[in-house]
PDB file of N, CA and C in Angstrom:
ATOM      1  N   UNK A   1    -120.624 -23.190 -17.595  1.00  0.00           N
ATOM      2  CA  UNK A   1    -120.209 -24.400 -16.907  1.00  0.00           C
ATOM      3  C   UNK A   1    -119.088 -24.088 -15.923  1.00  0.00           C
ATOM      4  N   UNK A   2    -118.034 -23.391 -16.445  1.00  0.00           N
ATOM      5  CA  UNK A   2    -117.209 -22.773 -15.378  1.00  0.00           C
ATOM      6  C   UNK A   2    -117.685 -22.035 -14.340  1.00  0.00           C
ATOM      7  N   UNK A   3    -118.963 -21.328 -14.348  1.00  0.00           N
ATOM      8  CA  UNK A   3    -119.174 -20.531 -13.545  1.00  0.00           C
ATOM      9  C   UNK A   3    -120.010 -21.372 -12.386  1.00  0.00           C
ATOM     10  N   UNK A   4    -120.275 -22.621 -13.066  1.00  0.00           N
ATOM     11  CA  UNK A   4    -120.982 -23.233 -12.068  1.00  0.00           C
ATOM     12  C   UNK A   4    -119.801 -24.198 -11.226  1.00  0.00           C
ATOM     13  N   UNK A   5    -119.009 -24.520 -11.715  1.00  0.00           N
ATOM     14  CA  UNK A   5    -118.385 -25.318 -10.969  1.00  0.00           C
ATOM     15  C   UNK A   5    -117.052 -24.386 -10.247  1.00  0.00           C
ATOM     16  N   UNK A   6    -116.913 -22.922 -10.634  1.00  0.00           N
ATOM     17  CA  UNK A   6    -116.539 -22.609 -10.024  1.00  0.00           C
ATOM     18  C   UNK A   6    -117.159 -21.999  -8.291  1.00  0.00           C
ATOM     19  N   UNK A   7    -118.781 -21.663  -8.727  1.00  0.00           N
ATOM     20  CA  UNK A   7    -119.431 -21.669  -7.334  1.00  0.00           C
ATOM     21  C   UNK A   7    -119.988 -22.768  -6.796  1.00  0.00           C
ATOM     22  N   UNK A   8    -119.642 -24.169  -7.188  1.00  0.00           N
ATOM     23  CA  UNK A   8    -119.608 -24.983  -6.312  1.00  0.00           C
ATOM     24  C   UNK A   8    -118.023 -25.516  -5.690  1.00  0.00           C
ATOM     25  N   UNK A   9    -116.944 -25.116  -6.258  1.00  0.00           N
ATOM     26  CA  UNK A   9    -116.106 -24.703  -5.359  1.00  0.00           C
ATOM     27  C   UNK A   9    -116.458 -24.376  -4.373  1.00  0.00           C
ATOM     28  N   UNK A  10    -116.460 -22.888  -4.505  1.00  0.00           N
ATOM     29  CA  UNK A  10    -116.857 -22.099  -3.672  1.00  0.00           C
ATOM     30  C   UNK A  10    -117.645 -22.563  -2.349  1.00  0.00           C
ATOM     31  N   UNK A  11    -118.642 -23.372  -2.768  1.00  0.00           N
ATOM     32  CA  UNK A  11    -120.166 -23.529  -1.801  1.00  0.00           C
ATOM     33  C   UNK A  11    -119.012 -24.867  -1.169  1.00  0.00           C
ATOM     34  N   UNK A  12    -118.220 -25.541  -1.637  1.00  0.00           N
ATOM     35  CA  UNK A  12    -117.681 -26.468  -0.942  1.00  0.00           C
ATOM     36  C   UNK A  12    -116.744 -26.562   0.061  1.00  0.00           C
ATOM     37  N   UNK A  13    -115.550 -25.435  -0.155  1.00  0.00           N
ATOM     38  CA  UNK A  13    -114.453 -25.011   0.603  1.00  0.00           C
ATOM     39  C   UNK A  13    -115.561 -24.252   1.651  1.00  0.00           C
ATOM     40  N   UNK A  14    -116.722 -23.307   1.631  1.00  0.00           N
ATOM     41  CA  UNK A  14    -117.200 -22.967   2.677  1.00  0.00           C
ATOM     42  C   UNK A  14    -118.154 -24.020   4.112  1.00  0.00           C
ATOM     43  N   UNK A  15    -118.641 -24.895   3.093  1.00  0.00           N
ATOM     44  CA  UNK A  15    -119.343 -25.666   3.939  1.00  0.00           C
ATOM     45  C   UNK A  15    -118.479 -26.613   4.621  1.00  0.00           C
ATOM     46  N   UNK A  16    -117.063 -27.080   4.086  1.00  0.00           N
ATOM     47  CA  UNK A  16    -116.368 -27.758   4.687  1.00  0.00           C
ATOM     48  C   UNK A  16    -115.740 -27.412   5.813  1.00  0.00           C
ATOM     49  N   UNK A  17    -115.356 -25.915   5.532  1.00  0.00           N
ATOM     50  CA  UNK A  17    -114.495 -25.206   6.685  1.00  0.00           C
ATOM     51  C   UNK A  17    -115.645 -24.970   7.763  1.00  0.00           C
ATOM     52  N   UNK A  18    -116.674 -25.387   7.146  1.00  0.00           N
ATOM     53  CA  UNK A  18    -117.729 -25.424   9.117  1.00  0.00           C
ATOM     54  C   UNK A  18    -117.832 -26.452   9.551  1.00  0.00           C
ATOM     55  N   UNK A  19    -117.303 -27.494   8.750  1.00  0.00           N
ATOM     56  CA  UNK A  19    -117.663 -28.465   9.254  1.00  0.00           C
ATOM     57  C   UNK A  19    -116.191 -29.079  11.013  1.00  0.00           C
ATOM     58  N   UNK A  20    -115.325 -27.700  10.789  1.00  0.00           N
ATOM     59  CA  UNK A  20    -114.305 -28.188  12.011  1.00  0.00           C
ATOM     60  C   UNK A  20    -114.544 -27.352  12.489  1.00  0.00           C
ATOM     61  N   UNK A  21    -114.248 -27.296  13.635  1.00  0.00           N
ATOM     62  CA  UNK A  21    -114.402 -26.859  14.945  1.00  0.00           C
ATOM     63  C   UNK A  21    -113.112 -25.865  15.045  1.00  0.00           C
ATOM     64  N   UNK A  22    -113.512 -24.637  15.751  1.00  0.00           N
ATOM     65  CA  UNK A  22    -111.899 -23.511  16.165  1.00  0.00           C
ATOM     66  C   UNK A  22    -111.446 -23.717  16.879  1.00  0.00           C
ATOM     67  N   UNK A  23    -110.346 -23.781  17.410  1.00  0.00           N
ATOM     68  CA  UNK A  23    -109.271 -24.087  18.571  1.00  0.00           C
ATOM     69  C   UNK A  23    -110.215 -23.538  19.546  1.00  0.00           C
ATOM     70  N   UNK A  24    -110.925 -21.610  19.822  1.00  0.00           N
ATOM     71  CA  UNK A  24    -111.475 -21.292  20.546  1.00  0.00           C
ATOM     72  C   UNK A  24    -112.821 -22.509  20.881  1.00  0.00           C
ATOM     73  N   UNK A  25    -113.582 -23.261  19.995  1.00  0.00           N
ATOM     74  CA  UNK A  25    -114.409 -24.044  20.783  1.00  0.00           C
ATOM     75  C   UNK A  25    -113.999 -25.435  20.907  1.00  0.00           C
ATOM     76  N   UNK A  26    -113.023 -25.651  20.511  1.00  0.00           N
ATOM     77  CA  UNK A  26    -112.509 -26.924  20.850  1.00  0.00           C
ATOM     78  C   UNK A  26    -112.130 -26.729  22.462  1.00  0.00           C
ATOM     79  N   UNK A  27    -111.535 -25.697  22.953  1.00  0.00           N
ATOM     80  CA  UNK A  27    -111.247 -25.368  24.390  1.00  0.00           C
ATOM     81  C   UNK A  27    -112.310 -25.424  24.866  1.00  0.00           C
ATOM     82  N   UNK A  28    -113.205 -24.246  24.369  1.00  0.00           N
ATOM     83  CA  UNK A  28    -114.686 -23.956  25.345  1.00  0.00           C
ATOM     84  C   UNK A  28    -115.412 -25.849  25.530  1.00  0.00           C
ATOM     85  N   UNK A  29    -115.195 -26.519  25.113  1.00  0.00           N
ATOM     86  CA  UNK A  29    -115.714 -28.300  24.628  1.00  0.00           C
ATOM     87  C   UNK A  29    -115.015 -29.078  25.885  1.00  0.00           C
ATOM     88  N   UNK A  30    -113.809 -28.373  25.478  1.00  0.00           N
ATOM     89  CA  UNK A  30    -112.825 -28.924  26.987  1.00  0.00           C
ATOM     90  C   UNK A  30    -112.534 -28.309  28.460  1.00  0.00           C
ATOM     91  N   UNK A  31    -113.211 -27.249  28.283  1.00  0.00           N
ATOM     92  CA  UNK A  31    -113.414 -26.856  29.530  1.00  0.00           C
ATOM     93  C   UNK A  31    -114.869 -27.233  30.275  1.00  0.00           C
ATOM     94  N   UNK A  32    -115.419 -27.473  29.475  1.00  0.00           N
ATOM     95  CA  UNK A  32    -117.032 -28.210  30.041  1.00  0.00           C
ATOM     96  C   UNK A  32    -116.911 -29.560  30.428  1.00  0.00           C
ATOM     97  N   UNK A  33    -116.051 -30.056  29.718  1.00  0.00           N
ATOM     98  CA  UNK A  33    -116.051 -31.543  29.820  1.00  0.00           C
ATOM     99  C   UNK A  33    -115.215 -31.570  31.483  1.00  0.00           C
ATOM    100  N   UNK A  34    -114.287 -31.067  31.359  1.00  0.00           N
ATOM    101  CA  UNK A  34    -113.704 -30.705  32.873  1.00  0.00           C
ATOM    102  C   UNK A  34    -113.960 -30.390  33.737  1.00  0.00           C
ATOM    103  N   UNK A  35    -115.483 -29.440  33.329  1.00  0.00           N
ATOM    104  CA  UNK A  35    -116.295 -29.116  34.512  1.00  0.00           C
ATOM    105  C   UNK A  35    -117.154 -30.122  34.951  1.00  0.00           C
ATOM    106  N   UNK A  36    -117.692 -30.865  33.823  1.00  0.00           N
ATOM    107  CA  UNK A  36    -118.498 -32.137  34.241  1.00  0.00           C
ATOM    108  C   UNK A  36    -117.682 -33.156  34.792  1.00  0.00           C
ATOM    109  N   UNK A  37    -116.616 -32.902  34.535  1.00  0.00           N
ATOM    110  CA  UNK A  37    -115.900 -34.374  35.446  1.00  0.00           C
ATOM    111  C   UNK A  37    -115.646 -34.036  36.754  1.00  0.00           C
ATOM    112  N   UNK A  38    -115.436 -32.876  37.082  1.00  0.00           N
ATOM    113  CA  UNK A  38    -114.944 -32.394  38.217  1.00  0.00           C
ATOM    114  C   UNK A  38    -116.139 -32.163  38.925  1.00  0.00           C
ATOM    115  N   UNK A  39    -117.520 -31.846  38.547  1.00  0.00           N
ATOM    116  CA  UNK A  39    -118.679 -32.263  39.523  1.00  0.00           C
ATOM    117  C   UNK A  39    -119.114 -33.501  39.500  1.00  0.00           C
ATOM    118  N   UNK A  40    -118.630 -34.510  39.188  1.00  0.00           N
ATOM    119  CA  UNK A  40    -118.782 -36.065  39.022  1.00  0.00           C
ATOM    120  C   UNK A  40    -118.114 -36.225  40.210  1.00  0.00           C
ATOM    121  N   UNK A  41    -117.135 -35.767  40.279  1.00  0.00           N
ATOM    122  CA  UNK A  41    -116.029 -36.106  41.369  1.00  0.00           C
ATOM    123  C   UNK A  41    -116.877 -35.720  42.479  1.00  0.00           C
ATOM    124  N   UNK A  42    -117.338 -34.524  42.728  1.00  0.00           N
ATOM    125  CA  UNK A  42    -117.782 -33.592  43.784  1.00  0.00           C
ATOM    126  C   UNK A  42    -118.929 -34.398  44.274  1.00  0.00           C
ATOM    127  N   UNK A  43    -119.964 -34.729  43.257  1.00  0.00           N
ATOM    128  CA  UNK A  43    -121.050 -35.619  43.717  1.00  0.00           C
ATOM    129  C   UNK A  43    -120.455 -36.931  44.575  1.00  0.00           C
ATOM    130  N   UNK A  44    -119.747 -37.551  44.057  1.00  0.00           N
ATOM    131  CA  UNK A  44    -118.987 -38.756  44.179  1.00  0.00           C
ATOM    132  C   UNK A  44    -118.757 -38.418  46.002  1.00  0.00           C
ATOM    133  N   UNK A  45    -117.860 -37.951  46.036  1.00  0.00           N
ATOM    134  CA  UNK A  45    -117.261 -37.602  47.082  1.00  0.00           C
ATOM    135  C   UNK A  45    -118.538 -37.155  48.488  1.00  0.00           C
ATOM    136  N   UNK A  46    -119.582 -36.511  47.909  1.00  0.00           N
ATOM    137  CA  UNK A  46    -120.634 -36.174  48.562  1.00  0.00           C
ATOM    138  C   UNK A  46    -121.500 -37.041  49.253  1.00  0.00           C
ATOM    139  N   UNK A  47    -121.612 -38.381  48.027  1.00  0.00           N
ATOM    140  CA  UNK A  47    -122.563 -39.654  48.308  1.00  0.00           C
ATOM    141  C   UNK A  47    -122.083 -40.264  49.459  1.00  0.00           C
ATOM    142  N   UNK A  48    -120.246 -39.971  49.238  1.00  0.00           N
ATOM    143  CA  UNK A  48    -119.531 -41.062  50.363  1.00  0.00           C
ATOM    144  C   UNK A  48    -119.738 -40.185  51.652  1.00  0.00           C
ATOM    145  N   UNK A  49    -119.648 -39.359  51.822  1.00  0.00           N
ATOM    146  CA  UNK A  49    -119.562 -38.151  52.744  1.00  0.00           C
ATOM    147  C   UNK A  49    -121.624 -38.317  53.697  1.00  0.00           C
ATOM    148  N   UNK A  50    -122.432 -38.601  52.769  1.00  0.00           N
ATOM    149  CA  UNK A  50    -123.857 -38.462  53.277  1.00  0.00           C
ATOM    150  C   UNK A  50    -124.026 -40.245  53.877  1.00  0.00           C
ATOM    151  N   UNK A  51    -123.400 -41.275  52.744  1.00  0.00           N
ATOM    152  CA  UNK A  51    -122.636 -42.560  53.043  1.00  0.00           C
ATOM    153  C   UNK A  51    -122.353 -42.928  54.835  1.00  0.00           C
ATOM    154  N   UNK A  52    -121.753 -41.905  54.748  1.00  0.00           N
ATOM    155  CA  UNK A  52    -120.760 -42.275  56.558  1.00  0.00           C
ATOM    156  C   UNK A  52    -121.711 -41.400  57.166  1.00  0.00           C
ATOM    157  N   UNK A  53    -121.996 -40.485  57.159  1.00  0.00           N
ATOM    158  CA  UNK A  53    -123.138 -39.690  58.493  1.00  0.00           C
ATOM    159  C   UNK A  53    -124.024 -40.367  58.486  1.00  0.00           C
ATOM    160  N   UNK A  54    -124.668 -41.114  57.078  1.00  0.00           N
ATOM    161  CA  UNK A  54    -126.342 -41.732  57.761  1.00  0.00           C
ATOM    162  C   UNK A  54    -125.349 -43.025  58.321  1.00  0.00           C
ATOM    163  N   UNK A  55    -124.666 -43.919  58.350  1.00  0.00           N
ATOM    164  CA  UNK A  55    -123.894 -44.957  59.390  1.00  0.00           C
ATOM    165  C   UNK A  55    -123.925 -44.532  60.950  1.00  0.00           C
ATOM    166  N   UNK A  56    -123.000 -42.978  60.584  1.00  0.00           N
ATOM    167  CA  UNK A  56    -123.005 -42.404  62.154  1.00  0.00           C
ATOM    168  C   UNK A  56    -124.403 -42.422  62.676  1.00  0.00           C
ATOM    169  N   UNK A  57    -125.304 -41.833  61.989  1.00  0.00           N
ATOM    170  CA  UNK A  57    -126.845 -41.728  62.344  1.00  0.00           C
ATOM    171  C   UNK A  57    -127.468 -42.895  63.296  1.00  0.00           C
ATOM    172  N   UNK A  58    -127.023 -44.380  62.482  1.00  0.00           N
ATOM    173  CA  UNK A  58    -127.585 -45.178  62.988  1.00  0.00           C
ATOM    174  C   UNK A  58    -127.029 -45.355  64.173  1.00  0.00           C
ATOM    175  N   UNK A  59    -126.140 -45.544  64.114  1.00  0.00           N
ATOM    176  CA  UNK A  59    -124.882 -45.823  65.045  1.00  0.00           C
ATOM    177  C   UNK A  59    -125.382 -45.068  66.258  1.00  0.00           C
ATOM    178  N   UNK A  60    -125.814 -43.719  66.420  1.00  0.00           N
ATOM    179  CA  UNK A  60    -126.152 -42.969  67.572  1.00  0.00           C
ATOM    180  C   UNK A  60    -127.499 -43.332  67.888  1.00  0.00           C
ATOM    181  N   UNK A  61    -128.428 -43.531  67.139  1.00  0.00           N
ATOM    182  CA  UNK A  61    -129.671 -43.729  67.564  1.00  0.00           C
ATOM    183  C   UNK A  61    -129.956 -45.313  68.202  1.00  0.00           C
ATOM    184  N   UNK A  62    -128.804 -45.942  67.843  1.00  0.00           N
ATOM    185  CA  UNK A  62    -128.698 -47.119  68.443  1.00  0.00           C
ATOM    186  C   UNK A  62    -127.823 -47.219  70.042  1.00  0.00           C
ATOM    187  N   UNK A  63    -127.452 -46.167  70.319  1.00  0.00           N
ATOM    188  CA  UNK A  63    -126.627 -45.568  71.757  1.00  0.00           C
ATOM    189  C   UNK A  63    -127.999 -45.229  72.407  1.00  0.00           C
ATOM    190  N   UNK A  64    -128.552 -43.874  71.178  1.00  0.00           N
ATOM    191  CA  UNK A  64    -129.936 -43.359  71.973  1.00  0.00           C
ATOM    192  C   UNK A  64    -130.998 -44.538  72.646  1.00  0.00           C
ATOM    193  N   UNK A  65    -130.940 -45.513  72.079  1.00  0.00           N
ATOM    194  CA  UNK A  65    -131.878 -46.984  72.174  1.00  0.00           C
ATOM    195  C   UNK A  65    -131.552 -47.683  73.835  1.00  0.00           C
ATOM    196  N   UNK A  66    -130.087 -47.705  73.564  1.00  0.00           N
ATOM    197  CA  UNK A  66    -129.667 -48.290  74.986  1.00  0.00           C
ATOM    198  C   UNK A  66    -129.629 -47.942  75.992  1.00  0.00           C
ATOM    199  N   UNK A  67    -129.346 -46.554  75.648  1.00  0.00           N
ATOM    200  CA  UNK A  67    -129.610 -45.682  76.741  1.00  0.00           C
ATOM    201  C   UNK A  67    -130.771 -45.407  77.145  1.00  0.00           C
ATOM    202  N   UNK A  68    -131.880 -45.163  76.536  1.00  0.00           N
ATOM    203  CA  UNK A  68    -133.267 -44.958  77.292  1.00  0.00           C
ATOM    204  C   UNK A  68    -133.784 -46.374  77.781  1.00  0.00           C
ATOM    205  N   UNK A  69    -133.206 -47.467  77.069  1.00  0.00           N
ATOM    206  CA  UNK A  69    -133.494 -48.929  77.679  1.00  0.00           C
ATOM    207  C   UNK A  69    -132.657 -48.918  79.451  1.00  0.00           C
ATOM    208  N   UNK A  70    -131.804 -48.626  79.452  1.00  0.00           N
ATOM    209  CA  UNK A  70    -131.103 -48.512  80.734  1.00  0.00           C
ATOM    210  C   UNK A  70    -131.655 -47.051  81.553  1.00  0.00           C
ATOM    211  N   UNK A  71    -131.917 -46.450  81.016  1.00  0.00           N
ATOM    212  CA  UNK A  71    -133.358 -45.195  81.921  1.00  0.00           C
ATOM    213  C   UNK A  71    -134.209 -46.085  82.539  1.00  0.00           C
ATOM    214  N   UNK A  72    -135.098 -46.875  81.452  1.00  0.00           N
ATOM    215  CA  UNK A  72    -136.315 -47.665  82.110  1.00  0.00           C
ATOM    216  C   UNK A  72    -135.468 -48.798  83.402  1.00  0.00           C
ATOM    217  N   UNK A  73    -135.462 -49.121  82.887  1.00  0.00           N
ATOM    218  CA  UNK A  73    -134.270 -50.675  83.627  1.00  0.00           C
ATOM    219  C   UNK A  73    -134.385 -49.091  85.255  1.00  0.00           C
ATOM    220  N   UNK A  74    -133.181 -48.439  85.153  1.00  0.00           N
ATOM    221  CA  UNK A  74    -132.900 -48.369  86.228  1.00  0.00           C
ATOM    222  C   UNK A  74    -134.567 -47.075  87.040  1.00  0.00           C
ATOM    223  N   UNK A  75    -135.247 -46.818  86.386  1.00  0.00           N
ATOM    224  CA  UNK A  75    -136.505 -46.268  86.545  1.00  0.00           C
ATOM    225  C   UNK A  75    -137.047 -47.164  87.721  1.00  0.00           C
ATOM    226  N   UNK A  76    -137.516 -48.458  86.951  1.00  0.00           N
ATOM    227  CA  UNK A  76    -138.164 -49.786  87.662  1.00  0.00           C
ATOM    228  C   UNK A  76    -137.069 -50.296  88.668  1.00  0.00           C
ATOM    229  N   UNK A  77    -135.957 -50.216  88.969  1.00  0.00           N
ATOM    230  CA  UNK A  77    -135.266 -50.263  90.104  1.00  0.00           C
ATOM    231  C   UNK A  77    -135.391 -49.465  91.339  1.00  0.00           C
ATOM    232  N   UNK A  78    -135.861 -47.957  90.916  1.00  0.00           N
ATOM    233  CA  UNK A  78    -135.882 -47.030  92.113  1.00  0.00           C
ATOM    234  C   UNK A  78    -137.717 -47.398  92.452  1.00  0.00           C
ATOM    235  N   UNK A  79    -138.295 -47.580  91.247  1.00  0.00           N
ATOM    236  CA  UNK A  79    -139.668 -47.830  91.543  1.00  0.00           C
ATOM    237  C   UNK A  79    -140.071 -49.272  92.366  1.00  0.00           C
ATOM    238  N   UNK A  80    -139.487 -49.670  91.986  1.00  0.00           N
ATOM    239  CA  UNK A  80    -139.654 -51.340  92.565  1.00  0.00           C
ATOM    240  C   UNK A  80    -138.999 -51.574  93.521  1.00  0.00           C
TER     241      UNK A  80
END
């Protein structure tokens, strides 16, 4: 009976001590998590960044618009 409850001691202090985590992967846990936040950011920053060029985009193709409208316009002036 002792011998059994002394190797379930045993089987208990071992399975418990796995059950925490080592400082070494508690870091490695927190350095991922830091990496995922910090490409959260990066994406973030990217959306706003693709955000304002497709604006600019429109923005020019709507110059490009007026301008070939004022090509024709003054086209039919030299033609007419």
């Amino acid at each position: 009976m002792k011998k059994a409850l002394l190797i379930f001691a045993i089987f208990a202090l071992m399975t418990g001590c796995t059950k925490y985590a080592s400082q070494e992967q508690l870091d490695e846990l927190q350095a991922r998590k830091d990496a995922v936040e910090s490409l959260k950011s990066e994406i973030k920053s990217t959306q706003e960044k693709k955000a304002d060029l497709e604006d600019e985009k429109i923005a020019r193709q709507e110059k490009v618009a007026e301008l070939e409208k004022e090509i024709a316009e003054l086209e039919d002036q030299i033609g007419g």
